[in-house]
C-alpha atoms as a PDB file:
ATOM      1  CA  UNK A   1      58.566  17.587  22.113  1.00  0.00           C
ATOM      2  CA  UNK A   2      59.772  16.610  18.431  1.00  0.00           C
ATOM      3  CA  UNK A   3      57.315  13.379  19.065  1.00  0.00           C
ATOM      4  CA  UNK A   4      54.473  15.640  19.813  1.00  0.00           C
ATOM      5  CA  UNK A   5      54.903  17.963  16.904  1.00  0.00           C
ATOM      6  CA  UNK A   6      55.654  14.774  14.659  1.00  0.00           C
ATOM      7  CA  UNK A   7      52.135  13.181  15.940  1.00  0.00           C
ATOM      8  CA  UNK A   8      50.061  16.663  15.470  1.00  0.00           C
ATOM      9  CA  UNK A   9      52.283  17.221  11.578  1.00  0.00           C
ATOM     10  CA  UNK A  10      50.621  13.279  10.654  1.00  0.00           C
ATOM     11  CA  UNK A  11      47.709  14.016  12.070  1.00  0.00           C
ATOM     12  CA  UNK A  12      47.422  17.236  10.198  1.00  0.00           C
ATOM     13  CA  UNK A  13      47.994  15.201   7.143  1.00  0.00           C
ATOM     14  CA  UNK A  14      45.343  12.432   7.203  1.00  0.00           C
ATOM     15  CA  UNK A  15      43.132  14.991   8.208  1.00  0.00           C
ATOM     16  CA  UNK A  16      44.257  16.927   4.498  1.00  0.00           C
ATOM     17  CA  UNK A  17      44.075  13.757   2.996  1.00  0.00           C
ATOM     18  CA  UNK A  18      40.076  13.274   4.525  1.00  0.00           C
ATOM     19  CA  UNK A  19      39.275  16.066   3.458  1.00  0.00           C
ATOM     20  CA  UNK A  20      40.685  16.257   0.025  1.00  0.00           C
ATOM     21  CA  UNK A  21      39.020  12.644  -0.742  1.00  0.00           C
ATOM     22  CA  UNK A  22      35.864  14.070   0.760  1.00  0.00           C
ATOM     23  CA  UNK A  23      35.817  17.083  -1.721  1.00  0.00           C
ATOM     24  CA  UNK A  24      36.731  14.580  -4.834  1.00  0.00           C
ATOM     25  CA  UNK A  25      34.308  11.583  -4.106  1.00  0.00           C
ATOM     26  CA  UNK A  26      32.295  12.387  -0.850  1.00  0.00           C
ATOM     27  CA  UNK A  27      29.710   9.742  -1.961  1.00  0.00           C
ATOM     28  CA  UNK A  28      32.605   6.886  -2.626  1.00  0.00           C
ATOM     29  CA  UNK A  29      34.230   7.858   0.569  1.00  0.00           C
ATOM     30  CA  UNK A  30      31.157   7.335   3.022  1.00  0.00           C
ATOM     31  CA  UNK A  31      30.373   4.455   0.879  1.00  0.00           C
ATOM     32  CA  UNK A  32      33.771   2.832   1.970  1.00  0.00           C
ATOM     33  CA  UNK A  33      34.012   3.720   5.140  1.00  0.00           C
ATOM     34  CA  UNK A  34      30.386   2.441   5.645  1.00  0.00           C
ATOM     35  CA  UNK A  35      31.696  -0.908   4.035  1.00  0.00           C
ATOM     36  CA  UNK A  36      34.424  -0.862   5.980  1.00  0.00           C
ATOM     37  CA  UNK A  37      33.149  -0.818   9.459  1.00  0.00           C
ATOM     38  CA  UNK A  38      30.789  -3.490   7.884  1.00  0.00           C
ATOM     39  CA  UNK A  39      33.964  -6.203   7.562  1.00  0.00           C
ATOM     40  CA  UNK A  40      35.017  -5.280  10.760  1.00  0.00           C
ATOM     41  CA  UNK A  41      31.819  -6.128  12.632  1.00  0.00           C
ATOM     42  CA  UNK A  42      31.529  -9.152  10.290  1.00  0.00           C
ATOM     43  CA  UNK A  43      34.952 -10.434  11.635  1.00  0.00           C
ATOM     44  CA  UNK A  44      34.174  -9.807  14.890  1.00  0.00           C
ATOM     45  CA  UNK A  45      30.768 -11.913  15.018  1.00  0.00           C
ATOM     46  CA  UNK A  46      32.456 -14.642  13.285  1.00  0.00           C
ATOM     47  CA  UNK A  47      35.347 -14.281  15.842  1.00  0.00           C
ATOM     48  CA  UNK A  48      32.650 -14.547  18.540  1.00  0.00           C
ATOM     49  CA  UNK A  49      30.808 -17.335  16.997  1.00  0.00           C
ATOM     50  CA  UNK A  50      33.466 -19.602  16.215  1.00  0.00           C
ATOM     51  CA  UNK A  51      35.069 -18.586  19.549  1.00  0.00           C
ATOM     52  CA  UNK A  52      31.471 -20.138  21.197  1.00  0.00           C
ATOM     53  CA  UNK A  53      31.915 -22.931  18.904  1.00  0.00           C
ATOM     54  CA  UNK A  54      35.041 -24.124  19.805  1.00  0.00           C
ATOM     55  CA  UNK A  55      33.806 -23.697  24.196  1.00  0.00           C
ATOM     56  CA  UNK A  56      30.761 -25.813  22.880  1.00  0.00           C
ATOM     57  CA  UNK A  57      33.339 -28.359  21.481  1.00  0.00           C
ATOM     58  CA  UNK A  58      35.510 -28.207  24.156  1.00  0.00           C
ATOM     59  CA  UNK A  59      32.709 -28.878  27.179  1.00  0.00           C
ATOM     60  CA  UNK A  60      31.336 -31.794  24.964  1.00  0.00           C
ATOM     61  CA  UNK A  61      34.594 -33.490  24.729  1.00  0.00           C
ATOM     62  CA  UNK A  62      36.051 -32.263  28.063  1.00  0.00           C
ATOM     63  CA  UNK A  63      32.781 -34.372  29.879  1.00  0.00           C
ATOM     64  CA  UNK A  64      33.583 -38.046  27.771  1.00  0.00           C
END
């Protein structure tokens, strides 16, 4: 019970916090979240790329 009412009071909170940032800068704040999800798909692909990379490697050397 005091979990649940601890999870909805912080959610409550960022949800203040959202909304006060989108009142003051709504622009700014789209902007970064925009940029934001940007670096996270740009890790990803590199993850993915790399992760391809380094089977390519492996299947090279794994067949000498």
């Amino acid at each position: 019970m005091l979990k649940r009412n601890l999870s909805s009071m912080a959610m409550s909170l960022v949800e203040v916090i959202i909304g006060i940032l989108l009142l003051v800068n709504p622009i700014g704040f789209t902007s970064g979240i925009i940029i934001a999800f940007g670096i996270v798909l740009m890790v990803m692909g590199i993850s993915l790329i790399m992760e391809a990379v380094f089977d390519m490697i492996g299947s090279i050397i794994g067949h000498r």
